[in-house]
PDB file of N, CA and C in Angstrom:
ATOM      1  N   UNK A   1      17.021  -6.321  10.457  1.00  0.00           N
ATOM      2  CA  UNK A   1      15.612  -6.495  10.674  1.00  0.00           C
ATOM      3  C   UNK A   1      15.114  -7.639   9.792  1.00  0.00           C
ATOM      4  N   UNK A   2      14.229  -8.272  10.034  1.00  0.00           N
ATOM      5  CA  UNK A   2      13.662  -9.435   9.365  1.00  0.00           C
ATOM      6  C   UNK A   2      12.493  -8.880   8.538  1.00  0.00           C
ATOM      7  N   UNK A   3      12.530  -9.172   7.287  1.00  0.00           N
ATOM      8  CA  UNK A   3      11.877  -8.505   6.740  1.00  0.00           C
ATOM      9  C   UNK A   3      10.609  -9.457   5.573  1.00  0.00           C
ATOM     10  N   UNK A   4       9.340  -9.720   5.361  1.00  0.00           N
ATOM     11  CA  UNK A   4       8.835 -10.327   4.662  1.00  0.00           C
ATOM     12  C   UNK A   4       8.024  -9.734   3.748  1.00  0.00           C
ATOM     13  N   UNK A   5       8.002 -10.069   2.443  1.00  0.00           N
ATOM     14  CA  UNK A   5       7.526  -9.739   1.428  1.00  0.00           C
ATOM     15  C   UNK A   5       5.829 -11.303   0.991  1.00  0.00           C
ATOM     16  N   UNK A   6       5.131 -10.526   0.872  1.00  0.00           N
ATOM     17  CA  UNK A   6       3.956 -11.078   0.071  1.00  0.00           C
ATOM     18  C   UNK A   6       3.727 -10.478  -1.043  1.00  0.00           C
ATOM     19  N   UNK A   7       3.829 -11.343  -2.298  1.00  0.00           N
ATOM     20  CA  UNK A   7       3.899 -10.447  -4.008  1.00  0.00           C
ATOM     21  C   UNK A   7       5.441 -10.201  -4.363  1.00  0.00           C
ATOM     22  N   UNK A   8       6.084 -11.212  -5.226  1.00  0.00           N
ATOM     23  CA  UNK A   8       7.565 -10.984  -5.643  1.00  0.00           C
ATOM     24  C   UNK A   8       7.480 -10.567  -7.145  1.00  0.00           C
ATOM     25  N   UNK A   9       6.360  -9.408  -7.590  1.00  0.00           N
ATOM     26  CA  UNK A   9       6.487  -9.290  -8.981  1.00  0.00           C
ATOM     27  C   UNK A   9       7.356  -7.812  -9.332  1.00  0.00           C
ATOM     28  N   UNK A  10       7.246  -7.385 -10.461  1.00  0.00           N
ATOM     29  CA  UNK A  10       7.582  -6.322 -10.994  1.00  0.00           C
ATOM     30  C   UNK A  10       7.787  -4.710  -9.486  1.00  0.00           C
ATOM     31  N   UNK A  11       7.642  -5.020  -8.698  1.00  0.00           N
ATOM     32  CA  UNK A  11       7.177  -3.949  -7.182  1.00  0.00           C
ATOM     33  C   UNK A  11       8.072  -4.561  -6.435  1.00  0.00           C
ATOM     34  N   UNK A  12       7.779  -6.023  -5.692  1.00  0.00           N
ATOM     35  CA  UNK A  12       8.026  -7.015  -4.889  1.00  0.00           C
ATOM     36  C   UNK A  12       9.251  -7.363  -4.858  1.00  0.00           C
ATOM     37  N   UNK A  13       9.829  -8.107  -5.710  1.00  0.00           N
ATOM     38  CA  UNK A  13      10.712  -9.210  -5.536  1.00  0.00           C
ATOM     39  C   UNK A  13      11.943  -8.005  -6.000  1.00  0.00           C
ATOM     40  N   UNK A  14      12.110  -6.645  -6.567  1.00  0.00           N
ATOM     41  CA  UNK A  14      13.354  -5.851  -6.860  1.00  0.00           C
ATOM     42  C   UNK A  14      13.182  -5.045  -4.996  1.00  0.00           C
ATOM     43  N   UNK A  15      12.124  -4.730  -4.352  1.00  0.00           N
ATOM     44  CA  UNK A  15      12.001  -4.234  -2.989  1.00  0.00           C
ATOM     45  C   UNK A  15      13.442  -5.171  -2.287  1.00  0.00           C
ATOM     46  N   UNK A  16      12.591  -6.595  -2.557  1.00  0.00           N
ATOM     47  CA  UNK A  16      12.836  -7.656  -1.412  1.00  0.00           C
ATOM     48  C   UNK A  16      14.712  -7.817  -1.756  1.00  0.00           C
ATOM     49  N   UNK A  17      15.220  -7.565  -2.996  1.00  0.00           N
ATOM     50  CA  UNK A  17      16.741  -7.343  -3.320  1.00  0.00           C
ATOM     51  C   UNK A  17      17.031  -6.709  -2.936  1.00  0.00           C
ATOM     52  N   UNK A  18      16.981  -4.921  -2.348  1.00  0.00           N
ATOM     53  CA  UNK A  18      17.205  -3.737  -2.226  1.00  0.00           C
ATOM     54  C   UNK A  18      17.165  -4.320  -0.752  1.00  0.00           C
ATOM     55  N   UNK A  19      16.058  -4.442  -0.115  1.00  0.00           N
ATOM     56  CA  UNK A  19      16.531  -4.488   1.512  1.00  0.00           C
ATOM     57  C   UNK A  19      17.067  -5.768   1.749  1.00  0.00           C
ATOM     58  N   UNK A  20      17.604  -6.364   1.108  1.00  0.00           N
ATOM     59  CA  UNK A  20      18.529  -7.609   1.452  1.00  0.00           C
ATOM     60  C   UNK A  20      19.732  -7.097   1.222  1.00  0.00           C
ATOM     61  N   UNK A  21      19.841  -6.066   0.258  1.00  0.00           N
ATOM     62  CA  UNK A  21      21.063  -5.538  -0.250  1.00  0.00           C
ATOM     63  C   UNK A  21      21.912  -4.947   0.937  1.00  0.00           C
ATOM     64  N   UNK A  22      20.596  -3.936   1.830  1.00  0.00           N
ATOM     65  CA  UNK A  22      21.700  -3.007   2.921  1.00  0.00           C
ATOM     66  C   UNK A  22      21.651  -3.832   3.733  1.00  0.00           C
ATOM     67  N   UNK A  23      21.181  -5.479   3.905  1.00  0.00           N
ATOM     68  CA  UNK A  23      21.941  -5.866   5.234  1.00  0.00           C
ATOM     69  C   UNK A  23      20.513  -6.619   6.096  1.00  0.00           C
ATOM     70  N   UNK A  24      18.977  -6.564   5.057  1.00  0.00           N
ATOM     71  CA  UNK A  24      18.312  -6.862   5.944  1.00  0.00           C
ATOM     72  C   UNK A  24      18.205  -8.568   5.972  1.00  0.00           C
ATOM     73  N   UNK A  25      17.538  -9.644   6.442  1.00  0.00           N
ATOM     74  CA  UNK A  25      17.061 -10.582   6.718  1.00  0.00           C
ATOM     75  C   UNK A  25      15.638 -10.654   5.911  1.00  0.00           C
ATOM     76  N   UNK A  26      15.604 -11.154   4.417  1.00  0.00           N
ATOM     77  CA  UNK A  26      14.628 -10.848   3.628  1.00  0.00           C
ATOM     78  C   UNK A  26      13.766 -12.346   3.275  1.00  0.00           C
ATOM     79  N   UNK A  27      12.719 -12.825   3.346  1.00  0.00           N
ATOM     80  CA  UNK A  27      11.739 -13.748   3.221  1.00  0.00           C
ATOM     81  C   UNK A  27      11.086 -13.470   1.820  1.00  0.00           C
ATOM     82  N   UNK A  28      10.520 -13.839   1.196  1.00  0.00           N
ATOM     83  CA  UNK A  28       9.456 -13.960   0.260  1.00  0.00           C
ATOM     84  C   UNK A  28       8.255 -14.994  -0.208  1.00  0.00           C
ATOM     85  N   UNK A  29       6.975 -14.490  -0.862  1.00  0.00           N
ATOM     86  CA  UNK A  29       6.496 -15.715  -1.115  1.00  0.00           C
ATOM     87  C   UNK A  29       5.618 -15.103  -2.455  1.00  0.00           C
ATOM     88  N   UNK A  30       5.714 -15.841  -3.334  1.00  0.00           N
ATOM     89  CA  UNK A  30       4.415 -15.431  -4.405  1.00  0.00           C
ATOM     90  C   UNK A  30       3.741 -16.615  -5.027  1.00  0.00           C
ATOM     91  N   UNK A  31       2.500 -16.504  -5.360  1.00  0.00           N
ATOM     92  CA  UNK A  31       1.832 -17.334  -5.756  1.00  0.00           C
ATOM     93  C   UNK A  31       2.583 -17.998  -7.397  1.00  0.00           C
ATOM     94  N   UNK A  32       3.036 -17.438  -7.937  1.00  0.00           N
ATOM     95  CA  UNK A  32       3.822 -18.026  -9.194  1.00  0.00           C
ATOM     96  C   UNK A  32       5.378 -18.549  -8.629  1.00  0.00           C
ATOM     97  N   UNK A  33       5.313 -19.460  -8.840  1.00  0.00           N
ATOM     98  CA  UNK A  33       6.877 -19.945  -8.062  1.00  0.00           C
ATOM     99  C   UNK A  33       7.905 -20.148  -8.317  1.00  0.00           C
ATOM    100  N   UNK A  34       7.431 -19.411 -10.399  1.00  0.00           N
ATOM    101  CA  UNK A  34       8.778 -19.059 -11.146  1.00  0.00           C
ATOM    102  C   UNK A  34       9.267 -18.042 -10.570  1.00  0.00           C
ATOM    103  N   UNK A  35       8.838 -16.802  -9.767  1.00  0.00           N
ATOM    104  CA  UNK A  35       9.251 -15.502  -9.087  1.00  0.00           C
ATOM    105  C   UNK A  35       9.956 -16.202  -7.456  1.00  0.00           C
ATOM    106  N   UNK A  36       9.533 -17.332  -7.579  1.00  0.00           N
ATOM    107  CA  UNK A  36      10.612 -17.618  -5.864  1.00  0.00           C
ATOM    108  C   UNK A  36      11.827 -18.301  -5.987  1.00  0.00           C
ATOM    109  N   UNK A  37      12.719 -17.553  -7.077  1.00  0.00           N
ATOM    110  CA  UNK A  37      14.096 -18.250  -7.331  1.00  0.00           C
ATOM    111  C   UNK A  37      14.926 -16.956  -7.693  1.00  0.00           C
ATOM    112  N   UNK A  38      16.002 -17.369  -7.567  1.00  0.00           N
ATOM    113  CA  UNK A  38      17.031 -16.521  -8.181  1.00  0.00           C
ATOM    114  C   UNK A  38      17.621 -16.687  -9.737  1.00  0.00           C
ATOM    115  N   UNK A  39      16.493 -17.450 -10.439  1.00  0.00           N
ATOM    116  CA  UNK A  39      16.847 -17.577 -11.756  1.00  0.00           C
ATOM    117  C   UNK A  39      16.364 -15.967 -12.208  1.00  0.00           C
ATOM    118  N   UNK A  40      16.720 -15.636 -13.700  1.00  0.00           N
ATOM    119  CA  UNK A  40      16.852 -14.427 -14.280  1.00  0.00           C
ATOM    120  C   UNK A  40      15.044 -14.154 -13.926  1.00  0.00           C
ATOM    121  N   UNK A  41      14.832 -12.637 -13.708  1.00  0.00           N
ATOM    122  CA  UNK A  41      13.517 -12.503 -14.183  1.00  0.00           C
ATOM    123  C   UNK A  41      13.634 -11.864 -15.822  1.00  0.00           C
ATOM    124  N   UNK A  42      11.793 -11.552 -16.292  1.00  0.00           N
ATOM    125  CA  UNK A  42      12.269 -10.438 -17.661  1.00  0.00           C
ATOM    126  C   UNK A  42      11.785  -9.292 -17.239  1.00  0.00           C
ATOM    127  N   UNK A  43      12.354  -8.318 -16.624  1.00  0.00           N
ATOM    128  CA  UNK A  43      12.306  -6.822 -16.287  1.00  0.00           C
ATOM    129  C   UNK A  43      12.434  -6.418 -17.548  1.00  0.00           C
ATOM    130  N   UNK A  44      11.880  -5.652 -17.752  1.00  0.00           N
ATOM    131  CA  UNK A  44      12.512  -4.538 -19.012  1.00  0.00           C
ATOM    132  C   UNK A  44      13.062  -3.327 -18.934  1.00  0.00           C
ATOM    133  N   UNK A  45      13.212  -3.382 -17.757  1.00  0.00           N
ATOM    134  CA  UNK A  45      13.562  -1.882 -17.269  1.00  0.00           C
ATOM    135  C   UNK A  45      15.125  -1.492 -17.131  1.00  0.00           C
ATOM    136  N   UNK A  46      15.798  -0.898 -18.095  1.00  0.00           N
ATOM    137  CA  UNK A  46      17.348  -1.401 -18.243  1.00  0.00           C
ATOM    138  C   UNK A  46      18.019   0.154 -17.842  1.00  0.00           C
ATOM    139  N   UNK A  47      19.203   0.130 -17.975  1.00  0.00           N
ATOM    140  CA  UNK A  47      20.201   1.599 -17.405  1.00  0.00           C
ATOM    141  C   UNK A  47      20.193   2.034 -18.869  1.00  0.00           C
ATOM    142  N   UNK A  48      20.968   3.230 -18.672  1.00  0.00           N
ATOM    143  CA  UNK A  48      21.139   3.870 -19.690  1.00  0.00           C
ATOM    144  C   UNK A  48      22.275   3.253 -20.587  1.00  0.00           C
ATOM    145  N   UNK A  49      23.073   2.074 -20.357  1.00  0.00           N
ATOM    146  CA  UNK A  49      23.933   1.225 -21.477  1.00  0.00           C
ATOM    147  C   UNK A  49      22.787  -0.075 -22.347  1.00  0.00           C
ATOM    148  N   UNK A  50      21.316   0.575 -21.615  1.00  0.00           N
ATOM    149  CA  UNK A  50      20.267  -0.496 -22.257  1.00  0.00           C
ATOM    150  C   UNK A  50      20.390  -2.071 -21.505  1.00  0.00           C
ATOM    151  N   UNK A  51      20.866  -2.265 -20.597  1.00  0.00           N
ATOM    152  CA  UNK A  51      21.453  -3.455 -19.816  1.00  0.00           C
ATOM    153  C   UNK A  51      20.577  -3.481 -18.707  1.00  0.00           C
ATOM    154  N   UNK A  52      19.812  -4.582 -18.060  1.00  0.00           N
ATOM    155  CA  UNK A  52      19.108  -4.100 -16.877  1.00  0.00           C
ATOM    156  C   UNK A  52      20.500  -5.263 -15.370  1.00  0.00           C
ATOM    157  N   UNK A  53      20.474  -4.399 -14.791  1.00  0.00           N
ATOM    158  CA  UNK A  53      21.646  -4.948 -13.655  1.00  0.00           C
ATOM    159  C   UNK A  53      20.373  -5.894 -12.714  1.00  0.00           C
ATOM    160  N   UNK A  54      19.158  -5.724 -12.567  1.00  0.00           N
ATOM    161  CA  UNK A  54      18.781  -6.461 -11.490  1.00  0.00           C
ATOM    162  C   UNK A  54      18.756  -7.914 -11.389  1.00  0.00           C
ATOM    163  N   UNK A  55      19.052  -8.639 -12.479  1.00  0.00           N
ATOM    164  CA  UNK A  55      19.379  -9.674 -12.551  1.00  0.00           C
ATOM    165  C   UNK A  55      20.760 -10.277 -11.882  1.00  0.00           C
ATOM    166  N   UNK A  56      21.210  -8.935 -11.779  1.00  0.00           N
ATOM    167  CA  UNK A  56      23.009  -9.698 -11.215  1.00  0.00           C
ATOM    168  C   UNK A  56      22.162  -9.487 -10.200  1.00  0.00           C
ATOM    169  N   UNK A  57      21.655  -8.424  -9.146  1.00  0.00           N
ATOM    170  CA  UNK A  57      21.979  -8.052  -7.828  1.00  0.00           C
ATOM    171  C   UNK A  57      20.952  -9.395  -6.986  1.00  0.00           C
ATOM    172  N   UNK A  58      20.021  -9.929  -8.280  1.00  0.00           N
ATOM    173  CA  UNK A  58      19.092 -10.954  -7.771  1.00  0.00           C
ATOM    174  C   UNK A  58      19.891 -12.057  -7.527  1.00  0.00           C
ATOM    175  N   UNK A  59      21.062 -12.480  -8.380  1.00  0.00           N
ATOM    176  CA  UNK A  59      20.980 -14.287  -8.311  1.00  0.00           C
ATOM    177  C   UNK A  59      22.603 -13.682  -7.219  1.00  0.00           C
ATOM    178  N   UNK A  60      22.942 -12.443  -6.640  1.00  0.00           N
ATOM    179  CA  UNK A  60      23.802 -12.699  -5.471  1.00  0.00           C
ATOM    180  C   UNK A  60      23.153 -12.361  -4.043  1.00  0.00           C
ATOM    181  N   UNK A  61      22.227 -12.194  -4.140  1.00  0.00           N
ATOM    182  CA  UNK A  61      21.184 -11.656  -3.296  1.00  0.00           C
ATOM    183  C   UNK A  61      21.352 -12.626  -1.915  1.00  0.00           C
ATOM    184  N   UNK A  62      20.708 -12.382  -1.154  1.00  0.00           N
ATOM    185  CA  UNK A  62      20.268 -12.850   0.077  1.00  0.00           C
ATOM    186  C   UNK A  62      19.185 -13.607   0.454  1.00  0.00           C
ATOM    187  N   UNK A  63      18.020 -12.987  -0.457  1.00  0.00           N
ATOM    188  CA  UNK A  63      16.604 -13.357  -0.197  1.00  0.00           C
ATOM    189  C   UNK A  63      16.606 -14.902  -0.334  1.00  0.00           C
ATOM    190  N   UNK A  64      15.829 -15.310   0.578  1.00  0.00           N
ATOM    191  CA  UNK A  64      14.989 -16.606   0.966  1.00  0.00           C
ATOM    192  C   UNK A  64      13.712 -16.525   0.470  1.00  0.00           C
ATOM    193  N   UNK A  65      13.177 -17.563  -0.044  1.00  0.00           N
ATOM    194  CA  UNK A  65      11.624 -18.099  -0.158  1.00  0.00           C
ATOM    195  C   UNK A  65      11.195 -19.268   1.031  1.00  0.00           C
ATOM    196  N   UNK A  66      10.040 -18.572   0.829  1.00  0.00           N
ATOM    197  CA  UNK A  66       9.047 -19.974   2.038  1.00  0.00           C
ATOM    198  C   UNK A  66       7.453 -19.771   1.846  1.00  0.00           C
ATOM    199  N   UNK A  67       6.803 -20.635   2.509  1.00  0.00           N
ATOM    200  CA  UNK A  67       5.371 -20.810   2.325  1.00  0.00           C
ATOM    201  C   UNK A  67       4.882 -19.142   2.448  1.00  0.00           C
ATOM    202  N   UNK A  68       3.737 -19.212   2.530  1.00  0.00           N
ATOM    203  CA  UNK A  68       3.554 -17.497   3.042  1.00  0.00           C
ATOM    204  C   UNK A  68       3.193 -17.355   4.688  1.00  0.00           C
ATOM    205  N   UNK A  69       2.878 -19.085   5.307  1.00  0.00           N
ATOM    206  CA  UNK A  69       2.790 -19.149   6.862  1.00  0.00           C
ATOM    207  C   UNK A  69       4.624 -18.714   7.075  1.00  0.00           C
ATOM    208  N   UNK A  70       5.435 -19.547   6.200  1.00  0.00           N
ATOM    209  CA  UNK A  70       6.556 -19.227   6.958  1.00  0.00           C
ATOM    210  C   UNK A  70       6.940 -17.415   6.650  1.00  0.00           C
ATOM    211  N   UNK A  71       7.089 -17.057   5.604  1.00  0.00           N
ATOM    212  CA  UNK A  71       7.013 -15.275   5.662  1.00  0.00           C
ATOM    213  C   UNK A  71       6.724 -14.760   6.216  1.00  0.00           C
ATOM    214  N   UNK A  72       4.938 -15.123   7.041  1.00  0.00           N
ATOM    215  CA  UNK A  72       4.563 -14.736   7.820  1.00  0.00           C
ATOM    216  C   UNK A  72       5.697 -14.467   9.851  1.00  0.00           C
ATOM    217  N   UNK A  73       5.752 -15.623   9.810  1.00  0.00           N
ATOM    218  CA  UNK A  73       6.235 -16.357  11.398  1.00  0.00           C
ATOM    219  C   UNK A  73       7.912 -15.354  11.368  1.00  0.00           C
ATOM    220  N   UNK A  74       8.482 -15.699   9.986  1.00  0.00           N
ATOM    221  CA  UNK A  74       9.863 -14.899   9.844  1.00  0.00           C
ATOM    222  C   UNK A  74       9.821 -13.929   9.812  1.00  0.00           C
ATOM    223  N   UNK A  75       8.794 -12.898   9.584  1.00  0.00           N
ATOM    224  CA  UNK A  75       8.794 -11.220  10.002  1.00  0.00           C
ATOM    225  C   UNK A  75       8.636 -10.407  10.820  1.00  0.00           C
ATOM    226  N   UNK A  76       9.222  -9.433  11.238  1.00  0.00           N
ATOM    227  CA  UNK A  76       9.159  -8.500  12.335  1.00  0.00           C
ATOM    228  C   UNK A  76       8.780  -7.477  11.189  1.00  0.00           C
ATOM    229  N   UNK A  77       8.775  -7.224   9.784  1.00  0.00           N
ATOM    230  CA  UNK A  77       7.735  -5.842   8.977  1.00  0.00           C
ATOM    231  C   UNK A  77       7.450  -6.826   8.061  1.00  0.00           C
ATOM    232  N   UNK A  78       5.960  -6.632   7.826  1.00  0.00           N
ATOM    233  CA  UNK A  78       5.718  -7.438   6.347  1.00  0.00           C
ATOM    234  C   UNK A  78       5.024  -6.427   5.626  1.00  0.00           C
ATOM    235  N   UNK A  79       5.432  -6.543   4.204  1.00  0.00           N
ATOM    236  CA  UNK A  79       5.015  -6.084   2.587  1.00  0.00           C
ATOM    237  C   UNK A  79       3.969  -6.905   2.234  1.00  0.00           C
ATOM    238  N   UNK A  80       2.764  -6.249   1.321  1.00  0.00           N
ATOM    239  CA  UNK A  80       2.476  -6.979   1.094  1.00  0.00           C
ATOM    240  C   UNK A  80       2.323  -6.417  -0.904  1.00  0.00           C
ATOM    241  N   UNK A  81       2.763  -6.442  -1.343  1.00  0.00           N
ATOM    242  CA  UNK A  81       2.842  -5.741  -2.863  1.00  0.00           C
ATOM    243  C   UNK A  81       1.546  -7.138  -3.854  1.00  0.00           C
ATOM    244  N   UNK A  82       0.755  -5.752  -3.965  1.00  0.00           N
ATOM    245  CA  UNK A  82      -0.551  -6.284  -4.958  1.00  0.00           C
ATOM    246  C   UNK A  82      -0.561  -5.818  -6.240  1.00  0.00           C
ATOM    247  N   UNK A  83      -0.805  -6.037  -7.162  1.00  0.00           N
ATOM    248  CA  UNK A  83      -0.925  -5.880  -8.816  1.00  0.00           C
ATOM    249  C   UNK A  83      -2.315  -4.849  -8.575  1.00  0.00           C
ATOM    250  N   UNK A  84      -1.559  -3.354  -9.439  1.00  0.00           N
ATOM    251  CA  UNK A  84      -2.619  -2.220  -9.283  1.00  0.00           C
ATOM    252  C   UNK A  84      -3.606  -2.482 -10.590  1.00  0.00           C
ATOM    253  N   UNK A  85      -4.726  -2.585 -10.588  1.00  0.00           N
ATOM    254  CA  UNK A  85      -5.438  -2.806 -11.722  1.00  0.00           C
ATOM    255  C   UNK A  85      -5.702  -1.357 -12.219  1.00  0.00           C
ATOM    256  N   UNK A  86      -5.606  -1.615 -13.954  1.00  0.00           N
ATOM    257  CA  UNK A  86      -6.018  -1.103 -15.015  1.00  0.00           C
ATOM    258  C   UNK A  86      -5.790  -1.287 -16.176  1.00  0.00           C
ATOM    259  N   UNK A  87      -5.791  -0.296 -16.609  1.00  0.00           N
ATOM    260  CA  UNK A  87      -6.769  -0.797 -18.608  1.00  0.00           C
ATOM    261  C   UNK A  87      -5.166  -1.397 -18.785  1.00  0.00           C
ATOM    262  N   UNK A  88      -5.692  -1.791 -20.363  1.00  0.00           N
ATOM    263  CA  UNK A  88      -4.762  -2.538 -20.874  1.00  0.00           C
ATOM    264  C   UNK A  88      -3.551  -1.296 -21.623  1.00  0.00           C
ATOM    265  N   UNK A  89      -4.024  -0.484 -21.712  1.00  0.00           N
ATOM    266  CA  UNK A  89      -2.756   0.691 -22.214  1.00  0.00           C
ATOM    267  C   UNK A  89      -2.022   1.136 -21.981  1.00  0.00           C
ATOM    268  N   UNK A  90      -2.354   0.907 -20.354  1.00  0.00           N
ATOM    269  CA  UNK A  90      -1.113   1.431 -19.280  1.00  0.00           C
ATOM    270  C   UNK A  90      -0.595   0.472 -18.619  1.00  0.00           C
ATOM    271  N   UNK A  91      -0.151  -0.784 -19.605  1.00  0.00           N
ATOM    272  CA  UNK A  91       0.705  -1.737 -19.420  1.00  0.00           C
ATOM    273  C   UNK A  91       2.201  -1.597 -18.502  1.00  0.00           C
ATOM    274  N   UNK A  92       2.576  -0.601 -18.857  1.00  0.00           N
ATOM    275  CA  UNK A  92       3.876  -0.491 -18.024  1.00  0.00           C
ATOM    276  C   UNK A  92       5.131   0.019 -18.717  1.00  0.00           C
ATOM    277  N   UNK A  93       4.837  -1.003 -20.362  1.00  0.00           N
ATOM    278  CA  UNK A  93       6.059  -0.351 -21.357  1.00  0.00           C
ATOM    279  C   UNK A  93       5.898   0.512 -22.152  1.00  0.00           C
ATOM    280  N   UNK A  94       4.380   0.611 -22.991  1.00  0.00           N
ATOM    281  CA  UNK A  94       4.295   1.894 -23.765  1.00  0.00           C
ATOM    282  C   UNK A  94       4.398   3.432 -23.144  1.00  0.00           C
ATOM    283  N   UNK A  95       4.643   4.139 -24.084  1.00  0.00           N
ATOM    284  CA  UNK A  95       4.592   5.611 -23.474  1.00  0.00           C
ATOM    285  C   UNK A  95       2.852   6.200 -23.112  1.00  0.00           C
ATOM    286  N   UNK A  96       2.851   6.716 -21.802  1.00  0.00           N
ATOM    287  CA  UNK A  96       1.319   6.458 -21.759  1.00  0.00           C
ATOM    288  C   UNK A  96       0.611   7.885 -22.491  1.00  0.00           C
ATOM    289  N   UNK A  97      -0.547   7.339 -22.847  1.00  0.00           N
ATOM    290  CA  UNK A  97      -1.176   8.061 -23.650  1.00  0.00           C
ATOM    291  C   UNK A  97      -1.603   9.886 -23.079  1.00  0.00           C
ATOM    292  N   UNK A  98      -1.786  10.313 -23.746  1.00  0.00           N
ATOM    293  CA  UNK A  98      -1.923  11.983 -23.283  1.00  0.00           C
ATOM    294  C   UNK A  98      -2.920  12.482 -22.115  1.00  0.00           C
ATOM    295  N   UNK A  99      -4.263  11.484 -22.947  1.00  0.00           N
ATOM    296  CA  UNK A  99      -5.678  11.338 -21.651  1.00  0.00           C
ATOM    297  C   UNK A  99      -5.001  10.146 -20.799  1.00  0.00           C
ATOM    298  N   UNK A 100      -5.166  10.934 -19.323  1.00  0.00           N
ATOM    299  CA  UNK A 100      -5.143  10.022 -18.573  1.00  0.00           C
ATOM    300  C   UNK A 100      -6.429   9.472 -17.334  1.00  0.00           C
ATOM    301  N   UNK A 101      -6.211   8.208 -16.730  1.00  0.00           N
ATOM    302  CA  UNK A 101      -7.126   7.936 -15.818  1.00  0.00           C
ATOM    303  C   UNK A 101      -6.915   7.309 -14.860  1.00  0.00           C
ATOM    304  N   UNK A 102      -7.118   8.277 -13.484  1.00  0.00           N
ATOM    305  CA  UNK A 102      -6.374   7.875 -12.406  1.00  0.00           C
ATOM    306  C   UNK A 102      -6.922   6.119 -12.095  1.00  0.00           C
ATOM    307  N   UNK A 103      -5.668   5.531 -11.209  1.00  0.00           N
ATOM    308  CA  UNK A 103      -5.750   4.382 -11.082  1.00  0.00           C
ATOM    309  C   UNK A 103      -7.084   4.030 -10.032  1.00  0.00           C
TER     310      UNK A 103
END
């Protein structure tokens, strides 16, 4: 299946590896155009040897970049992964605090 992604961040661009992985036909586009390469990203999100693997599965990957007309034209399903807003505490890496507040 041809598959296009809009938003290759922290959500996006590990999606757009995973369905390139089983075999799909994967597009991408993000407005930062350090995220439209197969150079390393900085995930922090590592296995339990503290190592994060998505960096290998990225730079053998499949995925293509193009404008977001061409993402568009190349998809038969499109993604579109947006940055969920909130406070600054629930950054992503600290442990989140006890009070919480839905997004």
């Amino acid at each position: 299946m041809k598959i296009g992604f809009i938003g290759l961040g922290k959500l996006g661009l590990p999606c757009a590896v995973a369905m390139a992985d089983k075999g799909h036909d994967v597009m991408g586009f993000d407005l930062d155009s350090t995220r439209m390469s197969r150079a390393p990203q900085p995930y922090r999100e590592t296995g339990p040897d503290g190592v994060s693997p998505f960096n290998d599965y990225l730079a053998r990957s499949s995925v293509r970049f193009g404008s977001t007309a061409e993402v568009v034209a190349h998809a038969e399903i499109l993604f579109i992964a947006v940055q969920t807003p909130h406070e600054r505490r629930y950054e992503g890496i600290s442990r989140l605090p006890d009070e919480r507040i839905d997004f």
